[in-house]
Protein backbone atom coordinates (compact mmCIF):
# COMPACT_ATOMS: atom_id res chain seq x y z
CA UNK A 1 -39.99 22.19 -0.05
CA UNK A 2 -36.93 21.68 -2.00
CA UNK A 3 -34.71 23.53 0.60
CA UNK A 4 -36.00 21.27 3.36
CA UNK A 5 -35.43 18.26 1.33
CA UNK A 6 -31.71 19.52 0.46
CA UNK A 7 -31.60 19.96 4.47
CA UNK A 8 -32.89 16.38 5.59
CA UNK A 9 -29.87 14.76 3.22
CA UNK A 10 -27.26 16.80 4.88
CA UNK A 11 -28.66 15.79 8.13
CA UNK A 12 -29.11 12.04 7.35
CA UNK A 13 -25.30 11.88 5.16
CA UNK A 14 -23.99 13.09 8.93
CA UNK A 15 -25.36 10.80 11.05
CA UNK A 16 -25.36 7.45 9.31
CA UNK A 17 -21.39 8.64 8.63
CA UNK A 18 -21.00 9.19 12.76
CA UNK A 19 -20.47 6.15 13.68
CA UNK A 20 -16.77 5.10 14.82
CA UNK A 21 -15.40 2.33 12.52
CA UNK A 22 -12.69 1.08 10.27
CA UNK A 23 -12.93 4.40 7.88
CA UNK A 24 -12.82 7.09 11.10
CA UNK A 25 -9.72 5.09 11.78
CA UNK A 26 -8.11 5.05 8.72
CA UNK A 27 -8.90 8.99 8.21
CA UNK A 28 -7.18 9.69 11.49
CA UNK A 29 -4.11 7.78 10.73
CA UNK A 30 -3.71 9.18 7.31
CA UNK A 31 -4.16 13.00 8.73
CA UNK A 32 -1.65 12.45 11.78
CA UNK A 33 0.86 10.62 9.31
CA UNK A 34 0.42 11.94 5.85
CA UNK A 35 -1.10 15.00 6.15
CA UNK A 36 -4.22 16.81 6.03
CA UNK A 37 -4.80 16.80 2.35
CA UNK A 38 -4.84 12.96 2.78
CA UNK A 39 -6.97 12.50 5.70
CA UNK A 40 -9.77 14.82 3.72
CA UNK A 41 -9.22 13.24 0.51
CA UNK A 42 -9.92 9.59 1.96
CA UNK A 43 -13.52 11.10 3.84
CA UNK A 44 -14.27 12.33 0.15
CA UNK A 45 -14.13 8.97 -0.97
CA UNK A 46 -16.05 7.65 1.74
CA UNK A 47 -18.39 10.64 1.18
CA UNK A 48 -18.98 9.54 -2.19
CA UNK A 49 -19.64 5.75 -1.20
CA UNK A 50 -22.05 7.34 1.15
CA UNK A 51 -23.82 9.47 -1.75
CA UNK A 52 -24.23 6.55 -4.38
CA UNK A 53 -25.81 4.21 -1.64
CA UNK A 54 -27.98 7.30 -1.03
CA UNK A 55 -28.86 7.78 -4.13
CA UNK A 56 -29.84 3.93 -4.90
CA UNK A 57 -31.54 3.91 -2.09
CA UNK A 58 -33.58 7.09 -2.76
CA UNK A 59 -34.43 5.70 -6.28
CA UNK A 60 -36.44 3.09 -4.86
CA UNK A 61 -35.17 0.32 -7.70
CA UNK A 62 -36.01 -2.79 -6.11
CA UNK A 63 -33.25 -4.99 -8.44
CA UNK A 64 -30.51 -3.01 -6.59
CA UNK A 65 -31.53 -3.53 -3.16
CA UNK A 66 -32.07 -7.20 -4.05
CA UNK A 67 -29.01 -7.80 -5.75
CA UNK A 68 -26.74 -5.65 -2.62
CA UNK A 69 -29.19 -8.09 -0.28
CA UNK A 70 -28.24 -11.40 -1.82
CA UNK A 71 -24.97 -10.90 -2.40
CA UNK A 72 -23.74 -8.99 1.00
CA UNK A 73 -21.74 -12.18 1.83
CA UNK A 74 -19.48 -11.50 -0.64
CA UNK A 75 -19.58 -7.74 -0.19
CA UNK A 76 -18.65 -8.57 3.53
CA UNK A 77 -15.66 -10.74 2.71
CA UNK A 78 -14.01 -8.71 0.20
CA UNK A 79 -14.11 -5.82 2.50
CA UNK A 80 -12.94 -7.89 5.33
CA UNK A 81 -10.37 -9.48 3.65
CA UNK A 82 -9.16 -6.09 2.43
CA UNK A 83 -9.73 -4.21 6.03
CA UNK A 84 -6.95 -7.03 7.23
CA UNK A 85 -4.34 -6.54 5.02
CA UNK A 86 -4.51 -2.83 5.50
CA UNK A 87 -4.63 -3.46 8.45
CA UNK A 88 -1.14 -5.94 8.53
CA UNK A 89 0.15 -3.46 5.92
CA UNK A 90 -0.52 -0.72 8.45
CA UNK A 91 0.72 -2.41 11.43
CA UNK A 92 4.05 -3.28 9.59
CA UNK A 93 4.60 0.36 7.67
CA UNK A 94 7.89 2.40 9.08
CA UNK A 95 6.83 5.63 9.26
CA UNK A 96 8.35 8.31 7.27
CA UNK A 97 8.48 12.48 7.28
CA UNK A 98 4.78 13.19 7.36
CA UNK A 99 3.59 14.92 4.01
CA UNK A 100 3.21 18.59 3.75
CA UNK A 101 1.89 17.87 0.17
CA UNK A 102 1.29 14.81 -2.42
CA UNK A 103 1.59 13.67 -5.40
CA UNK A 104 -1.72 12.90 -7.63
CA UNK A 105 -1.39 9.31 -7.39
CA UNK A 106 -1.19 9.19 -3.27
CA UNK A 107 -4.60 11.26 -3.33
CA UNK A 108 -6.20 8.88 -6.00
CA UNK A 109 -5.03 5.90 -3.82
CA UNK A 110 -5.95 7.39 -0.54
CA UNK A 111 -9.39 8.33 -1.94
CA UNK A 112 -10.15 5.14 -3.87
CA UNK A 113 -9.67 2.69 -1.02
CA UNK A 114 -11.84 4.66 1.33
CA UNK A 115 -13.70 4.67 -1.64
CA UNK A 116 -13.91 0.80 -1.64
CA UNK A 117 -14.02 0.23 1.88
CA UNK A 118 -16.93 2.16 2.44
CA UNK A 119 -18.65 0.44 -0.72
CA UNK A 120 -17.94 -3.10 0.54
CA UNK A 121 -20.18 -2.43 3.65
CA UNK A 122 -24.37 -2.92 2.08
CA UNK A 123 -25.13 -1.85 5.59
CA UNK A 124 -24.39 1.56 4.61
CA UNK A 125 -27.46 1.19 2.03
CA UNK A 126 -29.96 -0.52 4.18
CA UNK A 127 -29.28 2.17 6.90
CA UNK A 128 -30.22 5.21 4.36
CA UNK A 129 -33.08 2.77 2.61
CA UNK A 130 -34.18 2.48 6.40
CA UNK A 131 -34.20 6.56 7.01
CA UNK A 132 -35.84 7.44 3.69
CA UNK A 133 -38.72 4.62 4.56
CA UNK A 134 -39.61 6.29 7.06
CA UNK A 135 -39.71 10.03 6.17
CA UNK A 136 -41.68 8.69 2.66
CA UNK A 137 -38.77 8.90 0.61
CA UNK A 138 -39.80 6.79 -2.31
CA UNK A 139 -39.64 6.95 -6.28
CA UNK A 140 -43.30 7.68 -6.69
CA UNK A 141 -42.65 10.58 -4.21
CA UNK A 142 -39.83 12.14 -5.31
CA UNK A 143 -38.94 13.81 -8.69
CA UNK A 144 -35.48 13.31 -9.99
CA UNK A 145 -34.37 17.05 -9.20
CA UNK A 146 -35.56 16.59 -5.94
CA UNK A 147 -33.51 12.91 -5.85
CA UNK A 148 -30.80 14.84 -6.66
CA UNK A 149 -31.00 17.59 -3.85
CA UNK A 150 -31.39 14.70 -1.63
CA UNK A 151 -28.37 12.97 -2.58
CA UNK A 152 -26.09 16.11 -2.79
CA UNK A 153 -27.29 16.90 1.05
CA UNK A 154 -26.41 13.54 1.47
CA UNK A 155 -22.72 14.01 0.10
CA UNK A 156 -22.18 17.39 1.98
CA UNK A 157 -23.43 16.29 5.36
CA UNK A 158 -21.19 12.90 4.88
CA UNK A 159 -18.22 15.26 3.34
CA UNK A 160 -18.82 17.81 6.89
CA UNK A 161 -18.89 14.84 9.41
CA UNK A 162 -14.88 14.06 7.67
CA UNK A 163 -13.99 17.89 7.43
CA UNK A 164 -14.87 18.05 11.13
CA UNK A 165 -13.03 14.74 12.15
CA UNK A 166 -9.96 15.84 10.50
CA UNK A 167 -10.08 19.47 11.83
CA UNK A 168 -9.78 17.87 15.54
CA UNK A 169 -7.68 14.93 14.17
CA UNK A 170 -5.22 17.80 12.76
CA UNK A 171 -5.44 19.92 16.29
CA UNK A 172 -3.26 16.92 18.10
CA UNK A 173 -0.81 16.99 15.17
CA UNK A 174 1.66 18.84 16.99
CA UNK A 175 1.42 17.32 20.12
CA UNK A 176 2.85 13.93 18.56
CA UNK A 177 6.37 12.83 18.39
CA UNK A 178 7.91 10.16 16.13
CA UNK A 179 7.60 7.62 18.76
CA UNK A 180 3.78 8.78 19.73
CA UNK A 181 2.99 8.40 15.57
CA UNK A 182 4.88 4.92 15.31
CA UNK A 183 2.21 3.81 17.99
CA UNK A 184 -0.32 5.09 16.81
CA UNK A 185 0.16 3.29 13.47
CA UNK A 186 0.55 0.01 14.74
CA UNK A 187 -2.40 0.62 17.00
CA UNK A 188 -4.50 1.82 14.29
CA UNK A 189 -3.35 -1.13 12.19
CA UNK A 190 -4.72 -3.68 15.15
CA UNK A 191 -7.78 -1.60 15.09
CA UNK A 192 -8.34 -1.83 11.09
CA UNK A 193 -7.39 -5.47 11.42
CA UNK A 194 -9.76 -5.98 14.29
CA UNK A 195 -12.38 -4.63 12.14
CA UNK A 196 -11.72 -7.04 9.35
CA UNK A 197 -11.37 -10.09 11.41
CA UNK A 198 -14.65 -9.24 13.28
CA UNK A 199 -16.40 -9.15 9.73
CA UNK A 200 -14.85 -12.58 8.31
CA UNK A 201 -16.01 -14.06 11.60
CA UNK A 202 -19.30 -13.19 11.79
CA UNK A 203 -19.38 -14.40 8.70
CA UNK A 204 -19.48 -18.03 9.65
CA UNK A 205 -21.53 -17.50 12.90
């Protein structure tokens, strides 16, 4: 029982962490410009985001879900806000020898704002409170070792969807030039951007 739990939070961290948006892009750009190490650092942050909503979601506490409901406005418009200027800041980088290695602080950066990003989206919890409704995931269900196994499946299958990415991310590394990488930055900066303009907007529709 426990093993098949463990299983059904690897496969539900990889597919609610499928989906193409602002975080897939920013993992791509940091693997083609900074380096591997980067790129993987910034899906374990987003990994994590992913585990945390998991695991408030598998708790069943009602005050969370509330309190991520009622205040998802402001959720949205942080993370828009901060999806656009990382997106300008992006757009208008100059880019520079791509990293063979880095420092402790570029990691913590790269790992916190994915981190953050991924956090500033409630979706992300109402999509896993959605997923364990309907395979009886609930509080009264579950004990909290088997919470747990749920959650760490959760983290792994998130943490293999960004491992894969930036294994075929990294396999077009050598077939871009400096000029190739410059447009790719300022394309994935427009993308980012789009992202965060999309969010502000539908925010007032």
């Amino acid at each position: 029982m426990t093993t098949i739990i463990f299983l059904k939070g690897i496969v539900i961290g990889f597919l609610i962490s499928t989906p193409v948006g602002p975080i897939a892009v920013l993992c791509i750009q940091r693997t083609l410009n900074e380096g591997r190490i980067h790129g993987i650092v910034s899906g374990l942050g987003a990994a994590t985001a992913d585990a945390v909503y998991g695991f408030l979601a598998a708790s069943g506490l009602s005050f969370i879900s509330n309190f991520l409901i009622k205040e998802q406005l402001w959720f949205r418009l942080v993370g828009g806000l901060f999806l656009c200027y990382m997106g300008v800041r992006l757009f208008r980088s100059r880019l520079v020898q791509r990293a063979v290695s880095g420092d402790g602080a570029s990691y913590f950066s790269n790992y916190i704002s994915a981190l953050l990003l991924t956090f500033s989206n409630p979706g992300t919890f109402l999509a896993f409170a959605a997923v364990f409704a309907s395979l009886g995931v609930t509080q009264t269900r579950l004990h909290h070792a088997s919470a747990g196994l749920l959650v760490s499946g959760v983290f792994i299958g998130s943490g293999f969807w960004w491992l894969t990415l930036n294994c075929i991310t990294a396999a077009f590394l050598k077939k871009l030039d400096y000029v190739k990488l410059t447009w790719l930055n300022k394309i994935s900066g427009i993308v980012i951007a789009g992202f965060g303009l999309f969010v502000l907007v539908s925010l007032i529709l």
